[in-house]
N, C-alpha and C. Protein backbone atom coordinates (compact mmCIF):
# COMPACT_ATOMS: atom_id res chain seq x y z
N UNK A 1 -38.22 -25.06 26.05
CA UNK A 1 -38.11 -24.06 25.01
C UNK A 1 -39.07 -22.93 25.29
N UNK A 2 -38.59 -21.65 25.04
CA UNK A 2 -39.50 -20.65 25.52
C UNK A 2 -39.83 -19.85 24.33
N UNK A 3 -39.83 -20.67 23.35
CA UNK A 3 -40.29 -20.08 21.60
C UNK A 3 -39.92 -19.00 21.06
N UNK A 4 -38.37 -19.74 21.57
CA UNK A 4 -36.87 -19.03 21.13
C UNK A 4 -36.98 -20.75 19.35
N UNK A 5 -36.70 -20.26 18.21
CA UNK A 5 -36.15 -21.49 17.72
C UNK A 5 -34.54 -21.69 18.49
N UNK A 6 -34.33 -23.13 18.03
CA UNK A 6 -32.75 -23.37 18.52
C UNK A 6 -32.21 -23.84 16.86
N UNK A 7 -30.71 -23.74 17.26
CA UNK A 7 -30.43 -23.72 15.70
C UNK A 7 -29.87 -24.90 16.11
N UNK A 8 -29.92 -26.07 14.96
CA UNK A 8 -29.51 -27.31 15.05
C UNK A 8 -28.36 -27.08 13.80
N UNK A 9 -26.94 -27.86 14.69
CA UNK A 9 -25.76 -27.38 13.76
C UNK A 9 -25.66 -28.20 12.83
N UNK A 10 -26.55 -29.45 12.85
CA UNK A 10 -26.05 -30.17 11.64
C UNK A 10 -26.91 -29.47 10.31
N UNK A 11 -27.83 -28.52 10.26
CA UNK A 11 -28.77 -27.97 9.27
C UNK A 11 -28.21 -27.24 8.48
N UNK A 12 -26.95 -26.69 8.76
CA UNK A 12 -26.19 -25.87 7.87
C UNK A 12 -26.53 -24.64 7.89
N UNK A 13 -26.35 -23.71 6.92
CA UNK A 13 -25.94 -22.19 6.89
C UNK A 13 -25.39 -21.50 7.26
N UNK A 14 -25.98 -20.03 7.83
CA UNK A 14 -24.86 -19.17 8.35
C UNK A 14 -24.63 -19.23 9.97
N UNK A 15 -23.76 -19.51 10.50
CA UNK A 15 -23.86 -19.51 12.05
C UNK A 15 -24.26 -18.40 12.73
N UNK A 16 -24.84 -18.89 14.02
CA UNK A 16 -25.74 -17.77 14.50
C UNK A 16 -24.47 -17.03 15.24
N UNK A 17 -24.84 -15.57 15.56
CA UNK A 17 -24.30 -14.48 15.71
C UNK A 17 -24.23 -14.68 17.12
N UNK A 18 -22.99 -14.55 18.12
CA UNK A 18 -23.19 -14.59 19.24
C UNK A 18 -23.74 -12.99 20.48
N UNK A 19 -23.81 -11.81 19.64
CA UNK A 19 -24.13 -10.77 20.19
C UNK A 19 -25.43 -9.92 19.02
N UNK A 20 -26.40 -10.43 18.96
CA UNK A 20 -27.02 -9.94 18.02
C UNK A 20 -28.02 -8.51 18.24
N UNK A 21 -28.46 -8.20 17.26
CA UNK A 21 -28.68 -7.07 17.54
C UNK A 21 -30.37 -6.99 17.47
N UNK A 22 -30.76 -7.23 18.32
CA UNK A 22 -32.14 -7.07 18.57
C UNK A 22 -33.24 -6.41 18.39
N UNK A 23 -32.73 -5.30 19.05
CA UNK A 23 -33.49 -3.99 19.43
C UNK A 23 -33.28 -3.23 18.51
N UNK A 24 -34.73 -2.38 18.44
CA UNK A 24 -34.78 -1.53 16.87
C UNK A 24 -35.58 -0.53 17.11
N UNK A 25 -35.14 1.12 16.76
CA UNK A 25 -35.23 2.25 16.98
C UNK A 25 -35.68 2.77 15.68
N UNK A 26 -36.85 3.67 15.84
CA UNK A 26 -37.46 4.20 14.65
C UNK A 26 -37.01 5.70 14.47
N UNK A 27 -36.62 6.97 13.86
CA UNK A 27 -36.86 8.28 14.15
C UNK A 27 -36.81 8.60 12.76
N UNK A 28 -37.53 10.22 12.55
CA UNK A 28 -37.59 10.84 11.62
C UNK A 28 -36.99 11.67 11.69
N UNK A 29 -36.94 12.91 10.26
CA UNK A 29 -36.30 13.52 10.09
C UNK A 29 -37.06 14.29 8.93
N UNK A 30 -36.34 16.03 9.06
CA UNK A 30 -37.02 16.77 8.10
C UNK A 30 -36.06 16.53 7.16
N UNK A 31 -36.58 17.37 5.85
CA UNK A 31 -35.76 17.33 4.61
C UNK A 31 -34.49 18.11 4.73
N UNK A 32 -34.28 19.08 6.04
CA UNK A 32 -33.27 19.81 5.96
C UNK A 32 -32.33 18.64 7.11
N UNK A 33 -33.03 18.54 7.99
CA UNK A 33 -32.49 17.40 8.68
C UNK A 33 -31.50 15.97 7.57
N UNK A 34 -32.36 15.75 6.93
CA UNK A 34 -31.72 14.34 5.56
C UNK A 34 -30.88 14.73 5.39
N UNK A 35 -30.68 16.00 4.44
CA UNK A 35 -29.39 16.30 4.10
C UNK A 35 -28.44 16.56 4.45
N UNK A 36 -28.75 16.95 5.88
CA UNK A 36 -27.10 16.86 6.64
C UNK A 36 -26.77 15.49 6.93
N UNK A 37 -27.54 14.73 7.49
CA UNK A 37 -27.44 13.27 8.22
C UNK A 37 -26.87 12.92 6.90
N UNK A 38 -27.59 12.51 5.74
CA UNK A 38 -26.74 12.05 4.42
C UNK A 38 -25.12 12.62 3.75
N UNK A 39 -25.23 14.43 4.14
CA UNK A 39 -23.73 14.60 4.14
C UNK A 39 -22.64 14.13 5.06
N UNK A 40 -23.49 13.91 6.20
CA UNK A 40 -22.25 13.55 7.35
C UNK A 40 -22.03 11.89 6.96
N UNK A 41 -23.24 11.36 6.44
CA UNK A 41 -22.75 10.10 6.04
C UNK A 41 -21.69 9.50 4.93
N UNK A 42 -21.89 10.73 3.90
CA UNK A 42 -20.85 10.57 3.05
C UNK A 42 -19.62 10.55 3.43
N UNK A 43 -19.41 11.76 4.01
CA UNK A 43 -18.04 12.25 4.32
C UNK A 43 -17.49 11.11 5.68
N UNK A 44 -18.28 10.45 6.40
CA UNK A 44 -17.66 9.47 7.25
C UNK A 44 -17.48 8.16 6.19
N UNK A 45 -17.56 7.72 5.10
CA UNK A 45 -16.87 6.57 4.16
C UNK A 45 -17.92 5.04 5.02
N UNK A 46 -18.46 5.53 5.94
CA UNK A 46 -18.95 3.84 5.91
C UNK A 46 -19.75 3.65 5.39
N UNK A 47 -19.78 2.04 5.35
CA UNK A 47 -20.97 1.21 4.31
C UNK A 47 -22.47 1.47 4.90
N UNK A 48 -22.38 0.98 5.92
CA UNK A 48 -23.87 1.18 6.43
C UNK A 48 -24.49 2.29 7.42
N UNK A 49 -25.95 3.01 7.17
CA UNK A 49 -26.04 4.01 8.02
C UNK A 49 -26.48 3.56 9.10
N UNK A 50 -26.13 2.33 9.45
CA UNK A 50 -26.81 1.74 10.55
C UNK A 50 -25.07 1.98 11.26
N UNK A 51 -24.39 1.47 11.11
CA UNK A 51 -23.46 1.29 11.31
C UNK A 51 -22.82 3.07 12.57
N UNK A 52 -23.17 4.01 11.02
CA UNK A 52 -22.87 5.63 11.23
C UNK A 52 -23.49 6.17 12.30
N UNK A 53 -24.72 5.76 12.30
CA UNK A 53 -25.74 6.08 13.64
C UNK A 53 -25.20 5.83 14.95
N UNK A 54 -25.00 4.73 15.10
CA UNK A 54 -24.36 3.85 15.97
C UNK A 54 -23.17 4.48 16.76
N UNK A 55 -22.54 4.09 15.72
CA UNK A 55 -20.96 5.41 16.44
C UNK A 55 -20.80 6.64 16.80
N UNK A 56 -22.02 7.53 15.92
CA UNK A 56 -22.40 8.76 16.41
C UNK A 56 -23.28 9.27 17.85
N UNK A 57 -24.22 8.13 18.12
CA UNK A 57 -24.68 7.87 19.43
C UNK A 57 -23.39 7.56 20.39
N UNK A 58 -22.60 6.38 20.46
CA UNK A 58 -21.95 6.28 21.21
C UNK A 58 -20.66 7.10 21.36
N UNK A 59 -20.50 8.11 20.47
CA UNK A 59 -19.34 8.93 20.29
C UNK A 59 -18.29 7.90 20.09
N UNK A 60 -18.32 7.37 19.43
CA UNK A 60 -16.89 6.64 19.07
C UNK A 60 -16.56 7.80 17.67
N UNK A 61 -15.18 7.50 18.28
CA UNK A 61 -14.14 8.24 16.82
C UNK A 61 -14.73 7.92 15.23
N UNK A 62 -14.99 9.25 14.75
CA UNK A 62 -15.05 9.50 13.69
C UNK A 62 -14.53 9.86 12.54
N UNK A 63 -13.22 9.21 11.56
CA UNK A 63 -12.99 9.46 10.68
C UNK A 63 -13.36 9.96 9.20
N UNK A 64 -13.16 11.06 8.84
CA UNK A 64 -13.40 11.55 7.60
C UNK A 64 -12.11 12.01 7.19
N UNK A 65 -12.40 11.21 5.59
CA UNK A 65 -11.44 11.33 4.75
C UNK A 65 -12.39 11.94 3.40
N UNK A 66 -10.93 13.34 3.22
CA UNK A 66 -11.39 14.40 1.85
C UNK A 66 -10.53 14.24 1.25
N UNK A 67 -10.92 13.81 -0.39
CA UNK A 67 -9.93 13.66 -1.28
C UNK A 67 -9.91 15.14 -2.02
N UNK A 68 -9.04 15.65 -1.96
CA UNK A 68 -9.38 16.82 -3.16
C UNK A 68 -8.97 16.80 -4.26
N UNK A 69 -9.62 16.37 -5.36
CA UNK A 69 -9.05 15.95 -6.77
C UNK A 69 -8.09 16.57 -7.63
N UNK A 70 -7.84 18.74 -6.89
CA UNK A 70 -6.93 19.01 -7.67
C UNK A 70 -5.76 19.02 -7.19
N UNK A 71 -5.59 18.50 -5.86
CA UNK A 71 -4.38 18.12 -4.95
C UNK A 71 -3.97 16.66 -6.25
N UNK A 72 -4.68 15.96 -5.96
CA UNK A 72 -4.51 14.14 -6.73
C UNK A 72 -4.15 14.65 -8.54
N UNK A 73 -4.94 15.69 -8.91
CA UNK A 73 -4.60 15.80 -10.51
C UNK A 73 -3.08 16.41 -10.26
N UNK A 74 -2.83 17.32 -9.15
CA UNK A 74 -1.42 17.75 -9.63
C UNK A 74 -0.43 17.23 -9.30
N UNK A 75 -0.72 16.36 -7.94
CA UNK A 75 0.44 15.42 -8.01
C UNK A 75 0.73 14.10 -8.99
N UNK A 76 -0.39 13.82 -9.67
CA UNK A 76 0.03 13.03 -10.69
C UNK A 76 0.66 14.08 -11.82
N UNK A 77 0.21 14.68 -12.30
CA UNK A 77 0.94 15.62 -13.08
C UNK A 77 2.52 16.01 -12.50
N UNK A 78 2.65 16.65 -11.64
CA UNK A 78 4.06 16.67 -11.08
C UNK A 78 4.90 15.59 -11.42
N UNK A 79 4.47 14.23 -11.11
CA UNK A 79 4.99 13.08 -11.17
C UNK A 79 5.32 12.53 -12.62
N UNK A 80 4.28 12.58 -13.46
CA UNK A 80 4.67 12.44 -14.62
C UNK A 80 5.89 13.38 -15.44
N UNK A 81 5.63 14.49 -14.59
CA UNK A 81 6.86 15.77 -15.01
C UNK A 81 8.10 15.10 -14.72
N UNK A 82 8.08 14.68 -13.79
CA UNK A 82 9.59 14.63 -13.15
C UNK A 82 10.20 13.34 -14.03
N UNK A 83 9.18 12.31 -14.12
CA UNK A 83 9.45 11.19 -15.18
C UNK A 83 10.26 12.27 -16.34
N UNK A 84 9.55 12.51 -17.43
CA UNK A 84 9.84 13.50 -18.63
C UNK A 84 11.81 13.84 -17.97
N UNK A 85 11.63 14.77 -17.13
CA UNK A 85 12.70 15.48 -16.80
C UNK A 85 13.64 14.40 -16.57
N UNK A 86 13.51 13.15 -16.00
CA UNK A 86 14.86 12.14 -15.95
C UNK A 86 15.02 11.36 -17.40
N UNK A 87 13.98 11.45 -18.08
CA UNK A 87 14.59 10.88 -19.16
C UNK A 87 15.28 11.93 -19.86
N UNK A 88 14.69 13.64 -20.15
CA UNK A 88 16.08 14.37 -21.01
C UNK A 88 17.37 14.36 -20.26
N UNK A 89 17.42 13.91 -18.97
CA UNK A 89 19.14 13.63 -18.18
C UNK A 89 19.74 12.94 -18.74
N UNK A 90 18.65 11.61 -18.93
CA UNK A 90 19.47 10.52 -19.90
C UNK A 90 19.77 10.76 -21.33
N UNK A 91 18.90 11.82 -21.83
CA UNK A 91 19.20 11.97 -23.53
C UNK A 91 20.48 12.85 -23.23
N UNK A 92 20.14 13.97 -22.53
CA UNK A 92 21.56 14.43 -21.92
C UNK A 92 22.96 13.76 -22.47
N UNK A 93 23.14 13.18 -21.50
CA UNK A 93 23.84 12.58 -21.09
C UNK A 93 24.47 11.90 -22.61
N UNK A 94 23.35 11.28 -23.64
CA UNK A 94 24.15 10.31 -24.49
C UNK A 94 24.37 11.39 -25.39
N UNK A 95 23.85 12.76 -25.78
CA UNK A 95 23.93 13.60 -26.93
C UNK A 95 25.55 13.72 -26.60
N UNK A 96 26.02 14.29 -25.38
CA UNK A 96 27.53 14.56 -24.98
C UNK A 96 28.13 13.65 -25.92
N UNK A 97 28.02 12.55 -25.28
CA UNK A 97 28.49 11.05 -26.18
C UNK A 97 28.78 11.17 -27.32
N UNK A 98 27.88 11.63 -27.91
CA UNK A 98 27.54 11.50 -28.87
C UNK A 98 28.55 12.67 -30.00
N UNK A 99 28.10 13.69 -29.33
CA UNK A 99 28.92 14.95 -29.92
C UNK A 99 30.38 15.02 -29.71
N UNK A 100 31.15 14.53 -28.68
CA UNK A 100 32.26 14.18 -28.66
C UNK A 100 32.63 13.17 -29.46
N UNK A 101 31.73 11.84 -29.71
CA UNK A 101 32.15 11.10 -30.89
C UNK A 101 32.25 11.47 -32.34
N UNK A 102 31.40 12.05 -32.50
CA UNK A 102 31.34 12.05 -34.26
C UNK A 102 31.58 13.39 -34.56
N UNK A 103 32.00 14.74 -33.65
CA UNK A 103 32.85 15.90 -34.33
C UNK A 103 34.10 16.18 -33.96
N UNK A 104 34.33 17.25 -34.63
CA UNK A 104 35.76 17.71 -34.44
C UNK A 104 35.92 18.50 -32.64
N UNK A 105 37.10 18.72 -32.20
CA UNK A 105 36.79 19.21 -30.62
C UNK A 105 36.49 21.03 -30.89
N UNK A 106 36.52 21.67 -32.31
CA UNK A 106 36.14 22.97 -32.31
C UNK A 106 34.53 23.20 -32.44
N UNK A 107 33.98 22.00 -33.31
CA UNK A 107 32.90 21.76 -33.53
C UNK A 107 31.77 21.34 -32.07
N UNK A 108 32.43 20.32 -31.50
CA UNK A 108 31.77 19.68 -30.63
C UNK A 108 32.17 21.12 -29.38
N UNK A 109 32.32 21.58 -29.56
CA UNK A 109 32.63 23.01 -28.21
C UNK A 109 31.53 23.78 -28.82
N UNK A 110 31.01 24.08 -29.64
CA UNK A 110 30.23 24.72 -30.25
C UNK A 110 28.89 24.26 -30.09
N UNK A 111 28.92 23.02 -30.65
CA UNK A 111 27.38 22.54 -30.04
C UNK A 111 26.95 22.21 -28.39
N UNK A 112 28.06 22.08 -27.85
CA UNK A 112 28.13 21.78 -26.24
C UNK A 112 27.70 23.04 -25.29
N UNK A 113 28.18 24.08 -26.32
CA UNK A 113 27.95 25.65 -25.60
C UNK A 113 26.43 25.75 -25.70
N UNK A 114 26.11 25.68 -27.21
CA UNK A 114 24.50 25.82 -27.60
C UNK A 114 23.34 25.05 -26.35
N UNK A 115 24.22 23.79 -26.30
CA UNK A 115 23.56 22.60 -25.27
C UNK A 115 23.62 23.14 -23.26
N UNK A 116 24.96 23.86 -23.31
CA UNK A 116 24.42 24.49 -22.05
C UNK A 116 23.81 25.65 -21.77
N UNK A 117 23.85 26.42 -22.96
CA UNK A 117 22.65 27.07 -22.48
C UNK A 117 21.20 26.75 -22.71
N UNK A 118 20.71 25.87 -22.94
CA UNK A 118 19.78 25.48 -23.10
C UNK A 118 19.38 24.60 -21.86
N UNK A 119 20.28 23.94 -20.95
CA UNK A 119 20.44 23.25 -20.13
C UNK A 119 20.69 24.47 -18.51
N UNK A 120 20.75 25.53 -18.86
CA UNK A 120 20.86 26.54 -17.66
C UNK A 120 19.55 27.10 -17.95
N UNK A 121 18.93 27.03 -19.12
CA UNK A 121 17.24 27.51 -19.13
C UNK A 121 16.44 26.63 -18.44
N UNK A 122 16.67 25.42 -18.87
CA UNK A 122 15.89 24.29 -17.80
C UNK A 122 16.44 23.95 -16.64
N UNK A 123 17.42 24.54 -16.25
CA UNK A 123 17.95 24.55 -14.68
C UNK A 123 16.95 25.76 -14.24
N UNK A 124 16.78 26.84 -14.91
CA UNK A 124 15.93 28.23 -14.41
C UNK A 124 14.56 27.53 -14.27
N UNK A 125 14.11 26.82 -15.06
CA UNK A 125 12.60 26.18 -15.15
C UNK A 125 12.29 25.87 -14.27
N UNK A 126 13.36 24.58 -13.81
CA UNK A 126 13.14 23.71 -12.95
C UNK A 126 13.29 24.14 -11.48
N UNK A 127 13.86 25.41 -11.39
CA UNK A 127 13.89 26.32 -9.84
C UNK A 127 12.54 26.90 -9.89
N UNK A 128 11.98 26.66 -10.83
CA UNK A 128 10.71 27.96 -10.91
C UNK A 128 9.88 26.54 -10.38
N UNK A 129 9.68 26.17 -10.82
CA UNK A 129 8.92 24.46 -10.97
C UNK A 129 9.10 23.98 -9.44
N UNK A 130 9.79 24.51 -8.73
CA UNK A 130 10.09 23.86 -7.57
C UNK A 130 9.50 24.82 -6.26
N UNK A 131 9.94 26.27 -6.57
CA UNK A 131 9.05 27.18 -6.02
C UNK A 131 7.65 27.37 -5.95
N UNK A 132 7.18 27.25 -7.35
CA UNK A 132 5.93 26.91 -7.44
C UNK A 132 4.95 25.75 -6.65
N UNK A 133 5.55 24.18 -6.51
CA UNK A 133 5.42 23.48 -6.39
C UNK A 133 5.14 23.73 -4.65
N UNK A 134 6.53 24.03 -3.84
CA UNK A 134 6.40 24.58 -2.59
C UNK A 134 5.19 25.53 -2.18
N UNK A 135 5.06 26.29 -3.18
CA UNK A 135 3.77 27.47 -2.80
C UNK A 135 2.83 26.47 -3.01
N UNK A 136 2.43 25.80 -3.47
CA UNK A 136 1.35 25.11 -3.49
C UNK A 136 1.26 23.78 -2.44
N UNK A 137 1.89 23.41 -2.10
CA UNK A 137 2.42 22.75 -0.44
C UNK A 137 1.76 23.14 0.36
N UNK A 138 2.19 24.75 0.73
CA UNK A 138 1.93 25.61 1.36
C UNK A 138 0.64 25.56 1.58
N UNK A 139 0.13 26.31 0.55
CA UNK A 139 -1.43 26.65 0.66
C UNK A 139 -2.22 25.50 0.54
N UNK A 140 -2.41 23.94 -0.15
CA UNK A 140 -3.36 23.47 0.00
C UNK A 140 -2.83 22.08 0.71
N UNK A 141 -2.28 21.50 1.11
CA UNK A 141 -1.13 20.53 1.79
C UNK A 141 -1.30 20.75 3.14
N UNK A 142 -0.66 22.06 3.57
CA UNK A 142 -0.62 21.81 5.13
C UNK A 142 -1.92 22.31 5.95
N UNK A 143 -2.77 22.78 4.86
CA UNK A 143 -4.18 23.14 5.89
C UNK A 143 -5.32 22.32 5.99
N UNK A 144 -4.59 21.16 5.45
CA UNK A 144 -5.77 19.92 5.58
C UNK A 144 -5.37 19.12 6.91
N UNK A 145 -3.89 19.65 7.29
CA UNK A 145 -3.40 18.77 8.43
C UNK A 145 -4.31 19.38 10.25
């Protein structure tokens, strides 16, 4: 024995590591120095800055991931829109039903007219809604790629 301990397996715990990490490197840093090293640490998502160091020395690939929250608020918003918009298809859909059942066919032409134009306003909406939607694609969507 060269006053290495040896680990005896019947003692239990955690098993020893077959590539361990030994060697240990000290360096400093100014305060303007921290704050970048700490931003670049954020923006790379790993757990440990031991870890970040590491890969940055050896140049291994560096992933950073940016969430931009008003990209995430508007596509949930969009999404919830479009919900809304398939259910008036379905109210749509049963009012017809509906108005053909219980009026007369001079009557029910009358409210059906009222109902499409109201239904060619939200056809106009929903082209606007879609243009819009595209311009905003545009500008904050494809320049993250």
């Amino acid at each position: 024995m060269d006053g290495k301990k040896e680990c005896n397996p019947n003692k239990g715990g955690r098993p020893p590591k077959t590539n361990r990490s030994v060697h240990r490197y000290v360096f400093r840093l100014t305060d303007e120095e921290n704050e970048r090293f700490l931003t670049l640490f954020e923006a790379s998502g790993m757990d440990t800055k031991a870890h970040f160091i590491v890969s940055l020395l050896f140049q291994r690939e560096m992933k950073v991931v940016t969430i931009d929250r008003n990209t995430v608020d508007f596509t949930m918003k969009l999404t919830h829109f479009y919900k809304l918009f398939r259910s008036v298809a379905v109210n749509y859909n049963q009012t017809v039903k509906i108005i053909y059942r219980n009026f007369s066919e001079k009557k029910a032409a009358a409210y059906l007219l009222k109902l499409q134009e109201q239904t060619a306003e939200m056809a106009a909406l929903s082209r606007k809604i879609i243009e819009l939607t595209q311009e905003f694609e545009q500008k904050n969507l494809t320049n993250n790629d």
